[in-house]
Protein backbone atom coordinates (compact mmCIF):
# COMPACT_ATOMS: atom_id res chain seq x y z
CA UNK A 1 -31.49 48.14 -254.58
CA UNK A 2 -32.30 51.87 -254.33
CA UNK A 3 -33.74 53.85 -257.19
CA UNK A 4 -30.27 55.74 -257.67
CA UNK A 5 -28.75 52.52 -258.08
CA UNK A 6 -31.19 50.64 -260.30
CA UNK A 7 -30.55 51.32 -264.13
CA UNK A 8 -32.41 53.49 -266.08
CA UNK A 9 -34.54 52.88 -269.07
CA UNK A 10 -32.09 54.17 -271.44
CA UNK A 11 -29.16 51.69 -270.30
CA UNK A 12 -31.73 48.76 -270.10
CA UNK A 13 -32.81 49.37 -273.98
CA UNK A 14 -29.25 50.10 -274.90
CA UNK A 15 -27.42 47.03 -273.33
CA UNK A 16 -30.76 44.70 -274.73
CA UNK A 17 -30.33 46.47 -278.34
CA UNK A 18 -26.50 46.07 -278.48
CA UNK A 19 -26.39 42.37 -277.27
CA UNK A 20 -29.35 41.55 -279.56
CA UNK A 21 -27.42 42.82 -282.35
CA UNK A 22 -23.86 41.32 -281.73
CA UNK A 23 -25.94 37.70 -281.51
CA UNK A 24 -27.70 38.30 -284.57
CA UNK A 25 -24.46 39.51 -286.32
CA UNK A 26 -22.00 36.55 -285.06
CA UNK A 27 -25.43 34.15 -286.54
CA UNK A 28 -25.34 35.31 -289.87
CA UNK A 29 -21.74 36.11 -290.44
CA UNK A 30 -21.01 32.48 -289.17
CA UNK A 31 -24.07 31.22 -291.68
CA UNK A 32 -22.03 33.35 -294.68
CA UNK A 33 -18.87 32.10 -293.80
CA UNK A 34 -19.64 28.22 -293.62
CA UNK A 35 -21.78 29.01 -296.49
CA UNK A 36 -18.62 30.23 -298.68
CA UNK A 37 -16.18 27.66 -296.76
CA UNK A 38 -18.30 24.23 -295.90
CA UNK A 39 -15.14 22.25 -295.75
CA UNK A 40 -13.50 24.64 -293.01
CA UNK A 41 -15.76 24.48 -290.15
CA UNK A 42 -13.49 23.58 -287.29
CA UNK A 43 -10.41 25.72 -288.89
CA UNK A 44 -13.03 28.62 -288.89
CA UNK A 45 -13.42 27.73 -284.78
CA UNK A 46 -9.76 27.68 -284.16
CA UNK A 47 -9.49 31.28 -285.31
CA UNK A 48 -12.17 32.45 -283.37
CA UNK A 49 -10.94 31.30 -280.34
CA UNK A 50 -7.81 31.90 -280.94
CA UNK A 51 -8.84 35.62 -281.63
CA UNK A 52 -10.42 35.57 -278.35
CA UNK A 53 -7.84 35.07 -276.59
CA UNK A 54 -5.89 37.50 -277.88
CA UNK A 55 -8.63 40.07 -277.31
CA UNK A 56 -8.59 38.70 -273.76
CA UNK A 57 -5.10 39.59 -273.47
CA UNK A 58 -5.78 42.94 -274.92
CA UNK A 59 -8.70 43.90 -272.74
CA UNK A 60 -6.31 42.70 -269.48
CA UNK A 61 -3.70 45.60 -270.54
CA UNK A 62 -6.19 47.86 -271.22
CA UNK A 63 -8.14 47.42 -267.98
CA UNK A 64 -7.44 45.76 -264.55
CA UNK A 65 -11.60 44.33 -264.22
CA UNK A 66 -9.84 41.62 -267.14
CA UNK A 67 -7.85 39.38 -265.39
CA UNK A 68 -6.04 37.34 -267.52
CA UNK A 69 -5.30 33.55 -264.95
CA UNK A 70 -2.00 32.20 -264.32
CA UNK A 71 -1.68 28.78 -265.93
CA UNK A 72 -0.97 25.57 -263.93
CA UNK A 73 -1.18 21.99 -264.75
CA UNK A 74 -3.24 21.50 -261.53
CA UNK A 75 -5.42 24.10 -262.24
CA UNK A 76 -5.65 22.83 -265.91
CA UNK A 77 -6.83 18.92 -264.98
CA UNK A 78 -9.54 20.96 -262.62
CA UNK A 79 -10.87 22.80 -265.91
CA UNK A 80 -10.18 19.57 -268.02
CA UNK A 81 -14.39 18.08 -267.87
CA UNK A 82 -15.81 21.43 -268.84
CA UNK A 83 -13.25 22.27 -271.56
CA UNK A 84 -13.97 19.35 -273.34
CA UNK A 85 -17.28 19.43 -273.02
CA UNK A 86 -17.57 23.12 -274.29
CA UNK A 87 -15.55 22.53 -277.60
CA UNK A 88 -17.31 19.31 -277.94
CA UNK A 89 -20.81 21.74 -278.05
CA UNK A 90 -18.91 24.07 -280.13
CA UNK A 91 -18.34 21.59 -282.35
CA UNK A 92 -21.55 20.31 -282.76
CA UNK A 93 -23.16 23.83 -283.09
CA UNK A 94 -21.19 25.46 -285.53
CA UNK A 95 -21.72 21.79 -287.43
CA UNK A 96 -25.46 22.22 -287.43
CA UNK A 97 -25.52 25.79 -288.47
CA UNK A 98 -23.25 24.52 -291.51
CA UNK A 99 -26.09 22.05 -292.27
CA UNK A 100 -29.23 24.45 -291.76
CA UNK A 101 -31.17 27.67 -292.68
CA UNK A 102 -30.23 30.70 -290.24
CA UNK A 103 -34.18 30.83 -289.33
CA UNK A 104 -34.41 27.27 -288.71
CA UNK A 105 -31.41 27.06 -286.07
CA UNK A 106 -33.23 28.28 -283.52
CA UNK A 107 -35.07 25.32 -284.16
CA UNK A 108 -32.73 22.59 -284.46
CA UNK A 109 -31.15 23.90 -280.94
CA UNK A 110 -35.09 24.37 -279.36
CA UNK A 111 -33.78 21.76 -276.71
CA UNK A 112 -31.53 23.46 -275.07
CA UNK A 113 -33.78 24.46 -272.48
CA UNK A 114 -35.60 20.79 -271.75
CA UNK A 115 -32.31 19.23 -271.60
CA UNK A 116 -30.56 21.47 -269.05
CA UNK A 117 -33.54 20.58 -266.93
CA UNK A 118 -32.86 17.49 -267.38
CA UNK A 119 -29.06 17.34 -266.97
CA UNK A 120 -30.07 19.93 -263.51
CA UNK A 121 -32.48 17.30 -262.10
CA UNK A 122 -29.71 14.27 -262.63
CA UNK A 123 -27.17 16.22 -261.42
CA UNK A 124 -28.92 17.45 -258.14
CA UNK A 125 -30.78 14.32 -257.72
CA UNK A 126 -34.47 16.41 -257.22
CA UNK A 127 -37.34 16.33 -259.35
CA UNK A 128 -38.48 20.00 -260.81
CA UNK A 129 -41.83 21.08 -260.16
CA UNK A 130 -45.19 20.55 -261.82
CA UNK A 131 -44.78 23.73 -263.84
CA UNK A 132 -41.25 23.65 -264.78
CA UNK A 133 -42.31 20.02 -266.46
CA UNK A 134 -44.82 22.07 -267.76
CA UNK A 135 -42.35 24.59 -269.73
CA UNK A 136 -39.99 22.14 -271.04
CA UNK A 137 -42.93 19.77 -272.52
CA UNK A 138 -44.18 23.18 -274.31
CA UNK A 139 -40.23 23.74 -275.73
CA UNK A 140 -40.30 20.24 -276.69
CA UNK A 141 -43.65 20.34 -278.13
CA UNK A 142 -42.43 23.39 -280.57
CA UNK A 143 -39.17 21.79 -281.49
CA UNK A 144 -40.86 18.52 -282.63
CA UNK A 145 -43.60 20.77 -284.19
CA UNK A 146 -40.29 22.85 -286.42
CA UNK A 147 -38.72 19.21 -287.49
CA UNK A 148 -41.85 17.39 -288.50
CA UNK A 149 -41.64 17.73 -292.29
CA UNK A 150 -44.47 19.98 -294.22
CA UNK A 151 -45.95 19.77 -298.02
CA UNK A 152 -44.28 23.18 -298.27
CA UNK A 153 -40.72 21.71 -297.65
CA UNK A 154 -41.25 18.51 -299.86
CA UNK A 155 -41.73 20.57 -302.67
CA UNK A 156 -38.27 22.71 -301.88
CA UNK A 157 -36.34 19.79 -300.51
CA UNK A 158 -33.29 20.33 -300.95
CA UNK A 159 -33.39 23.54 -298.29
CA UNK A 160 -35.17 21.02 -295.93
CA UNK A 161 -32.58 20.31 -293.26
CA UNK A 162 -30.97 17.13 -292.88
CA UNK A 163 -31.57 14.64 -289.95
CA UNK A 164 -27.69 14.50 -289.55
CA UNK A 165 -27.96 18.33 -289.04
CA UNK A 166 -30.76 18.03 -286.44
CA UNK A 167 -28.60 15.66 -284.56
CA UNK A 168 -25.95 17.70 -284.83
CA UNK A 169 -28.33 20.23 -283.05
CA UNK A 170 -29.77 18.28 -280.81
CA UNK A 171 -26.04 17.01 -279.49
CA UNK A 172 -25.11 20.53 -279.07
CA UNK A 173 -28.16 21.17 -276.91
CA UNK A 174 -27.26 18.38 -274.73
CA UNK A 175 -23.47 19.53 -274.33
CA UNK A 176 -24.93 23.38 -273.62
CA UNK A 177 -27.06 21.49 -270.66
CA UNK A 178 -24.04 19.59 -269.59
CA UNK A 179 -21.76 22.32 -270.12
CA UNK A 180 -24.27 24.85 -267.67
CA UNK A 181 -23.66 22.12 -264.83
CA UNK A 182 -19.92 21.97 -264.78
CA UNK A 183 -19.60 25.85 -264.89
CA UNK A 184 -21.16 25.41 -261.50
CA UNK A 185 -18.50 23.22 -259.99
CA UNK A 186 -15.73 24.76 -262.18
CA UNK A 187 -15.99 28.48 -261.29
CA UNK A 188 -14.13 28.17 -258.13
CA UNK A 189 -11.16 26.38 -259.44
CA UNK A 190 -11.06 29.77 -261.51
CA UNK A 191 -11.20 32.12 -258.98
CA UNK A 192 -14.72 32.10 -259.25
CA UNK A 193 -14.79 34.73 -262.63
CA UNK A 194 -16.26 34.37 -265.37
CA UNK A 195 -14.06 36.07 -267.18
CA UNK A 196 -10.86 33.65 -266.28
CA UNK A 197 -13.17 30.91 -266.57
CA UNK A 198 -13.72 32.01 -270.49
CA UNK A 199 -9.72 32.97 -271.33
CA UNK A 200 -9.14 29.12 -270.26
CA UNK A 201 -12.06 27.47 -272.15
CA UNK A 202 -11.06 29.82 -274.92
CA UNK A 203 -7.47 28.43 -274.92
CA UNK A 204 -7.81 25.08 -273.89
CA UNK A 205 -10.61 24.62 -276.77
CA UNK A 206 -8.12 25.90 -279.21
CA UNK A 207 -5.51 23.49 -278.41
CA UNK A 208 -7.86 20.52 -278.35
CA UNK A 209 -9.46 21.61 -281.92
CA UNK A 210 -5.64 21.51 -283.31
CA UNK A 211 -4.83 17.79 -283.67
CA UNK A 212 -8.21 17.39 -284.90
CA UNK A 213 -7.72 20.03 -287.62
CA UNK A 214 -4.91 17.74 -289.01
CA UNK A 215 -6.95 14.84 -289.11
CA UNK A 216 -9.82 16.17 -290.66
CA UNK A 217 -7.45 17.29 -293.46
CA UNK A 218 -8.67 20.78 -293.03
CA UNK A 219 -5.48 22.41 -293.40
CA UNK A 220 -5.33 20.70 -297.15
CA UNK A 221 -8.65 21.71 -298.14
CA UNK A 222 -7.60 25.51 -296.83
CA UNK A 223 -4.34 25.12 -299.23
CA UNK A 224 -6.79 24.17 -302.12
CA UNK A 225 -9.16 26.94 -302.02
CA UNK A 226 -6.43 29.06 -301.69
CA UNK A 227 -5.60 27.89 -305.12
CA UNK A 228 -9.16 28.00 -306.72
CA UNK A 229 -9.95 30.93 -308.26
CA UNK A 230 -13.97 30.55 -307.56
CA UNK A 231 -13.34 30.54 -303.67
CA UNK A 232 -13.84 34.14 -302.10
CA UNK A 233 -11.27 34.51 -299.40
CA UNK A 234 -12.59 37.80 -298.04
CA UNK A 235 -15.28 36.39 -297.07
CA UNK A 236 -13.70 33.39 -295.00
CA UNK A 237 -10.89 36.16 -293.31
CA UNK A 238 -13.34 38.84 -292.62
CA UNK A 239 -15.99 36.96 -291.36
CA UNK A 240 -13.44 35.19 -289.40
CA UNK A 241 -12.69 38.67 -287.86
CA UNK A 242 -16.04 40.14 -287.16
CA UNK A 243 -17.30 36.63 -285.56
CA UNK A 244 -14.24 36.75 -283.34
CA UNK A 245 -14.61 40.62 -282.41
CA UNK A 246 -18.29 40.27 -281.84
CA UNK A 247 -17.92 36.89 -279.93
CA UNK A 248 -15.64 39.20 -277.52
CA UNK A 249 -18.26 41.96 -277.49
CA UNK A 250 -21.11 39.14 -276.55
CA UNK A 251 -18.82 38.68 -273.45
CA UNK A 252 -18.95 42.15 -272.38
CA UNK A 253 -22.63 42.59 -273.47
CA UNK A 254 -23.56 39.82 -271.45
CA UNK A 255 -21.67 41.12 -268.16
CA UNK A 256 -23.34 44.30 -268.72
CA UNK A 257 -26.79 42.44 -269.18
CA UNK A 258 -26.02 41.00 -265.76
CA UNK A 259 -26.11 44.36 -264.11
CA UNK A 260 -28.80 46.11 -265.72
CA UNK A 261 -31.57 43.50 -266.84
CA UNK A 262 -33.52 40.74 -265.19
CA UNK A 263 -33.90 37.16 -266.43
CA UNK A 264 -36.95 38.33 -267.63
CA UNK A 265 -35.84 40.96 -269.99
CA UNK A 266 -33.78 39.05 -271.61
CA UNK A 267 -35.90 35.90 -272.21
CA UNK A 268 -38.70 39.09 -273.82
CA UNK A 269 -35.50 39.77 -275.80
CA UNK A 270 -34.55 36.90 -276.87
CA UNK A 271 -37.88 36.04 -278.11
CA UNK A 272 -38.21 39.26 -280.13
CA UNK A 273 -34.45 38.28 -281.71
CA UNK A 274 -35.50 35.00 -282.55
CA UNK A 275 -38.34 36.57 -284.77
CA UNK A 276 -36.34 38.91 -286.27
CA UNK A 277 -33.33 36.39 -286.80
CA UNK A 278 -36.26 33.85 -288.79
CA UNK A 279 -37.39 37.30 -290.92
CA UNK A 280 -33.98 38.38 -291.32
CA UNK A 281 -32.87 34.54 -293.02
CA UNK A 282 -35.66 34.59 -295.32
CA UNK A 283 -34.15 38.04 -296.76
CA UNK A 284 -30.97 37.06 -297.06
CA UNK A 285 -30.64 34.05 -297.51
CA UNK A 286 -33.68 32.69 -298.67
CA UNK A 287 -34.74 30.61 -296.40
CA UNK A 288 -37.67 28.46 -296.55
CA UNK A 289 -39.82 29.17 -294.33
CA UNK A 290 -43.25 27.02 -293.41
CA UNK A 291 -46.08 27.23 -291.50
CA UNK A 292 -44.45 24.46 -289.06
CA UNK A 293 -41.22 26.77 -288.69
CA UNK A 294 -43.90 30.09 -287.39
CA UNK A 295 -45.66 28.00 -285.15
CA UNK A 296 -42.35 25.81 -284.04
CA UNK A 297 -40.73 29.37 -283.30
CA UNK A 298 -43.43 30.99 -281.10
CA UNK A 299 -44.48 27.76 -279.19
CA UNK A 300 -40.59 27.70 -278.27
CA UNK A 301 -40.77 31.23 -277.41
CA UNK A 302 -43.86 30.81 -275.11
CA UNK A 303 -42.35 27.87 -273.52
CA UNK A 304 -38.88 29.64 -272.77
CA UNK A 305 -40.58 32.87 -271.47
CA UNK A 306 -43.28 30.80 -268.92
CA UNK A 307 -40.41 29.28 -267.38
CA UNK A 308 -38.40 32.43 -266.57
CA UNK A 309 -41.89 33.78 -265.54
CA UNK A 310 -42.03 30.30 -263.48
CA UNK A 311 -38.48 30.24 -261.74
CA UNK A 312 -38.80 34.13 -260.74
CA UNK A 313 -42.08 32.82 -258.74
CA UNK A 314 -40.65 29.92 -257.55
CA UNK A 315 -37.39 30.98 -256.83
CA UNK A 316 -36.90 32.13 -253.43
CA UNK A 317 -35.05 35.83 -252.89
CA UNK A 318 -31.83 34.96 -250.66
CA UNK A 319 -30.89 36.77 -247.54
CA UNK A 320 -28.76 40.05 -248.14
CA UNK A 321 -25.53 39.90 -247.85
CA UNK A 322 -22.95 42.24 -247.40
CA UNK A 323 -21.79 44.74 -249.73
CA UNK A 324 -18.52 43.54 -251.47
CA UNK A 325 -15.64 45.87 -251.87
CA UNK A 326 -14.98 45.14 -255.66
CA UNK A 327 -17.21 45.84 -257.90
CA UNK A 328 -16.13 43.10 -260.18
CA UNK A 329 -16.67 40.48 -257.35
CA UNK A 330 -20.70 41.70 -257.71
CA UNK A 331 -20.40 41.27 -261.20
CA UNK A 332 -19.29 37.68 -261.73
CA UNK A 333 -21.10 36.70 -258.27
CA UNK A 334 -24.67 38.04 -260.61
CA UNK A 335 -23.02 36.06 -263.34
CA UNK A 336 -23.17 32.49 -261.58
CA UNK A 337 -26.71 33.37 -260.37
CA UNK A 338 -27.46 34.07 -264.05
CA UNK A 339 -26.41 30.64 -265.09
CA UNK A 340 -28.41 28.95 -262.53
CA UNK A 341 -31.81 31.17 -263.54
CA UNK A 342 -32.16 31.23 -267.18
CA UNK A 343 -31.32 27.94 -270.00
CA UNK A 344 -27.87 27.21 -268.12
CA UNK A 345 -25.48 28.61 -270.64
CA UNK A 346 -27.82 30.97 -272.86
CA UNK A 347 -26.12 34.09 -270.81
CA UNK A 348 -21.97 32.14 -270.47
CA UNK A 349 -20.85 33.98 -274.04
CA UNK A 350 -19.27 31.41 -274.78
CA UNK A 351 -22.30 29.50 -275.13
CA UNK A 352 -24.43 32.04 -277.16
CA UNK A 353 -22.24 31.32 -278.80
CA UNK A 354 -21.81 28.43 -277.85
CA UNK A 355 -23.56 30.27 -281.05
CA UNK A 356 -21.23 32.34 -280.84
CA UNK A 357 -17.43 30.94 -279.79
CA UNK A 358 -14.81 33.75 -278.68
């Protein structure tokens, strides 16, 4: 790349800043919103993707980089494994949040990393290196290290999370690994863009969630806390809003991400939000926070940011190729690379969200 080309500090601190914000945004708005509407979770899911969508659409007439697919049957079976597999992780996510602290999420989803190498290793049928073991025994070592229970939380126990939640987070780690393989093989059936690969996880996840919805009784519980006075509404329709708006924004953050950061930069970033998101949940919410939780937190971070440092070694530079005509073909070309270089699905936004659905 030459030097007029590569971005400049300003554009690298202000595409880091903004997507560090929207993530830490759609995390605590999501945290308020189960908080004030536990019984809602997957209704609460349907509207952000639903939202997305729409947003999709919007984005397509406003620009011609946004290019909303044409929808086939065919094209639809192709799609079928990873769309079920990403509202299945949705699912599961937005379930553990509902049963844990804000800080301690992090935490309960610490896997996410271990088990993609996993899930990568199966699915190519080759054993990572020495030092890539290495990494994900660190991660696993910190997560382990966060769930153990502490003297500090048996005396506040009723903040301590439950092992149904950890499951819950521990599940959605494993559908995030799962979920970073099929992208692979699913990207060309879309075109190979990201961005038509999202509008029809987006929709297809919102039709699956439906029938569930109904069974759950959701729809009932919605109709009684429309009718109890105690239930704040504007919480529930608001944060349904933002979390769907800054979902969308995650998607554009993390194309833009793509183009003028390294794996690198982001893992240092991601570290840095994860201490801010623990400091942040003790403010607002309280949180309890432990000795255990500190150390869980930074051993995660360590082991995350020696195995970017680790792949960028390993990882050998392919040959150059020739300059593509469309810019946008660069773009979501950078985007598949991304998913193969950092924890599979961190940088997909609908992953982050997974976090953060849109």
């Amino acid at each position: 790349m030459d030097n007029k080309d590569a971005p400049q500090a300003w554009q690298v601190a202000g595409v880091v800043s903004f997507y560090m914000s929207a993530a830490l945004v759609m995390v605590f708005v999501n945290k308020a919103v189960l908080n004030s509407s536990p019984d809602l979770p997957l209704f609460f899911l349907l509207l952000q993707l639903t939202l997305a969508v729409i947003l999709l659409h919007g984005a397509a007439f406003v620009t011609k980089r946004v290019e909303i697919p044409k929808l086939e049957l065919k094209t639809a079976k192709k799609l079928a494994p990873v769309t079920v597999v990403n509202v299945v992780g949705l699912v599961f996510n937005i379930l553990c949040l509902r049963g844990v602290d804000a800080s301690f999420f992090q935490i309960a989803r610490g896997l996410v990393l271990p088990l993609t190498i996993v899930v990568s290793s199966i699915n190519g049928r080759s054993l990572p290196s020495a030092r890539v073991l290495f990494a994900a025994g660190i991660v696993t070592a910190g997560f382990f290290i966060g769930v153990a229970p502490t003297s500090a939380s048996s005396t506040r126990w009723h903040e301590v999370p439950s092992r149904l939640a950890i499951v819950y987070g521990v599940l959605s780690s494993l559908f995030i690994a799962i979920h970073a393989v099929l992208i692979k093989v699913s990207l060309p059936h879309a075109q190979n863009s990201t961005i038509q690969l999202a509008y029809w996880q987006n929709l297809g996840s919102a039709l699956l969630l439906g029938p569930f919805i109904l069974f759950q009784g959701e729809l009932s519980k919605l109709s009684e806390l429309i009718h109890t006075p105690e239930w704040n509404a504007e919480v529930f329709v608001w944060g349904s809003l933002v979390t769907g708006v800054f979902g969308f924004l995650l998607c554009i953050a993390g194309l833009l991400s793509i183009k003028v950061t390294s794996p690198v930069t982001h893992m240092f970033s991601s570290a840095a939000r994860s201490a801010i998101q623990t400091l942040l949940g003790v403010w607002i919410f309280h949180d309890l926070f432990t000795v255990n939780r500190a150390i869980s937190i930074l051993v995660i971070a360590v082991g995350t940011m020696y195995y970017t440092w680790v792949k960028s070694v390993e990882t050998v530079p392919a040959a150059p190729r020739p300059a593509s005509p469309n810019p946008k073909d660069d773009i979501e070309a950078n985007g598949g690379m991304q998913l193969e270089q950092i924890e599979g699905e961190v940088h997909n936004w609908q992953d982050e969200k997974r976090t953060h659905p849109a």
